[in-house]
Structures are given as C-alpha cells and as structure tokens.
Protein backbone atom coordinates (compact mmCIF):
# COMPACT_ATOMS: atom_id res chain seq x y z
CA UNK A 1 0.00 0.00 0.00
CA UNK A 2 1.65 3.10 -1.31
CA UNK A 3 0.39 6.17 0.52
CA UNK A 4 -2.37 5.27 2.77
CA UNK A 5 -3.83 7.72 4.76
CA UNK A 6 -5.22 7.05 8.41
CA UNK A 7 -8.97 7.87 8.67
CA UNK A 8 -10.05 9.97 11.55
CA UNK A 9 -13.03 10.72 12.12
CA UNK A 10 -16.24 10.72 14.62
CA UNK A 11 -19.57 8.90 14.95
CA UNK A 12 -22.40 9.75 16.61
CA UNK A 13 -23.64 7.11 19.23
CA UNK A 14 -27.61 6.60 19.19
CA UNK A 15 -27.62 4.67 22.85
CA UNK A 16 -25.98 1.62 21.83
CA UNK A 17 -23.21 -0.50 23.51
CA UNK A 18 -21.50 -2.07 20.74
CA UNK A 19 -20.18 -0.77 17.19
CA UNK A 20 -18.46 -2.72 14.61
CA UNK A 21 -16.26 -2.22 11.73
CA UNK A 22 -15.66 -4.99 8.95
CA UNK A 23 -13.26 -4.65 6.30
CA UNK A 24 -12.49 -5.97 2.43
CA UNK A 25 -9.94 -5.86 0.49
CA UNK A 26 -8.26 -7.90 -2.11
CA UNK A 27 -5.12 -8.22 -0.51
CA UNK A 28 -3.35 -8.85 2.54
CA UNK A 29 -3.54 -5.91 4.90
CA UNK A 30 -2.77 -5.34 9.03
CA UNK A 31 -5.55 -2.93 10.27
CA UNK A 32 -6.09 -0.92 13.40
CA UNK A 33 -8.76 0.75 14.32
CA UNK A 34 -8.93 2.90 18.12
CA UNK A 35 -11.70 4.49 19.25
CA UNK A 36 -12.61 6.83 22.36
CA UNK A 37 -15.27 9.14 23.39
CA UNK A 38 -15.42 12.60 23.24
CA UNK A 39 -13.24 14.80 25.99
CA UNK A 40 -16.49 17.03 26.83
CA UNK A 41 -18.79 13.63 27.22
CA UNK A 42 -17.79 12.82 30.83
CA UNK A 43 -17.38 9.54 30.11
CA UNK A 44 -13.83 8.42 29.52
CA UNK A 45 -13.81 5.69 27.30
CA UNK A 46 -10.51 3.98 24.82
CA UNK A 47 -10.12 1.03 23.07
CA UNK A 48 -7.83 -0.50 20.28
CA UNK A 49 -7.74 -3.53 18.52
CA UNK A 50 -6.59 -4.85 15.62
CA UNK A 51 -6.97 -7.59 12.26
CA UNK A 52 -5.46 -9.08 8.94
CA UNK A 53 -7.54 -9.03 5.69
CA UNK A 54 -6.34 -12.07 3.83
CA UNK A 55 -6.94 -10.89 0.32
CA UNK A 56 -10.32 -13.28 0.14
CA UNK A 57 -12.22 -12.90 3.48
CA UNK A 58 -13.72 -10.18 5.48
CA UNK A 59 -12.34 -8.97 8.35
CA UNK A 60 -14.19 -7.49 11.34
CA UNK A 61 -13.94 -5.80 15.32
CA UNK A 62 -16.54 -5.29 17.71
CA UNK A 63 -16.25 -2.91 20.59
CA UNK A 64 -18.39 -2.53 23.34
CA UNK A 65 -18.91 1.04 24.10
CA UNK A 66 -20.71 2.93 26.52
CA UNK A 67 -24.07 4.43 26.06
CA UNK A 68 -25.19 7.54 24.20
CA UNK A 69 -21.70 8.87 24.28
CA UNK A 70 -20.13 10.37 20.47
CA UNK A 71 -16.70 8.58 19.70
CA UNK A 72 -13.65 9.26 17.32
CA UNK A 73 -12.17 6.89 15.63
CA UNK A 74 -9.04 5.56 13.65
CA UNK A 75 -8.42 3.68 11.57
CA UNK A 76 -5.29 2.55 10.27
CA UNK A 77 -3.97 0.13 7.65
CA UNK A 78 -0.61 -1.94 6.38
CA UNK A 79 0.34 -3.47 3.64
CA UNK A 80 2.50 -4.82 1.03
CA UNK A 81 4.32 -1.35 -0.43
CA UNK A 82 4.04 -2.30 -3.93
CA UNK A 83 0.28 -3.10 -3.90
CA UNK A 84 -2.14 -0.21 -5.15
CA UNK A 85 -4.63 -1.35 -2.54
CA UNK A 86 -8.12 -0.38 -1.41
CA UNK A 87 -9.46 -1.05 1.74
CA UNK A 88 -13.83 -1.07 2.06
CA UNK A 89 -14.95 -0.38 5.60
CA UNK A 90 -18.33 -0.46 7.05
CA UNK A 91 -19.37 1.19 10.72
CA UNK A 92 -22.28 -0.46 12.10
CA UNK A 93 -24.08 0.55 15.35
C-alpha cells in the first residue's frame, strides 16, 4: 500500500453499547482501528484492537462502548508497499 492515509473521524452514538467495523480488500492488509469518546462527554472511554484481511475474506472488530456517548475513531492500515490497494470499511451501530 503506497500512501495510505489514516482515517479519523467521529460517529455519533444513538444509545448503543457495541459498534463494529468490517473490512475488504483484495489483498493482505494489518488494520487498526482505536476508538474513544469525546473529551467534553464525561465519560472516559478507549479502546484498540486490531486484524489481517487475507486478500479473500472479510475482516471485522466489535467494541463494546458505553451508552449515548459520540466517539472518534481511527483507523489505520498496512500493507504490502508495492500493492495499489483499497481497503472497504463499514461502521455499524
């Protein structure tokens, strides 16, 4: 992957406790994706994990987050160098 750029970015939390993030692409990749809630919020909340696309299958995280509190996230990806690579995410609540 040539020049990828981290995403980061925020979501806006409708009361639930979990969001996940799945990922395609059609090659190998190392992704990581941290989240935490807003400084203003009152609720002090951070998480990271991380995956491997495999160039065939999906990937995917779940977090469990806490209610009704607006998070920022980002997300950040590895690769082969050479590749001219595109990652697909999806952000489900």
């Amino acid at each position: 992957m040539s020049s990828f750029t981290p995403v980061d970015d925020t979501i806006v939390n409708q009361n639930s406790t979990s969001v996940s993030f799945s990922f395609s692409s059609a090659f190998k990749t190392h992704i990581s994706v941290e989240i935490w809630s807003e400084g203003d919020q009152g609720a002090t909340y951070a998480d990271k994990q991380e995956t491997n696309t495999n160039g065939a299958d999906d990937a995917g995280l779940s977090f469990a987050v806490p209610a009704g509190v607006n998070l920022h996230y980002k997300i950040t990806v590895s690769g082969d160098p050479s590749s001219n690579n595109t990652v697909h995410v999806h952000i489900e609540w």
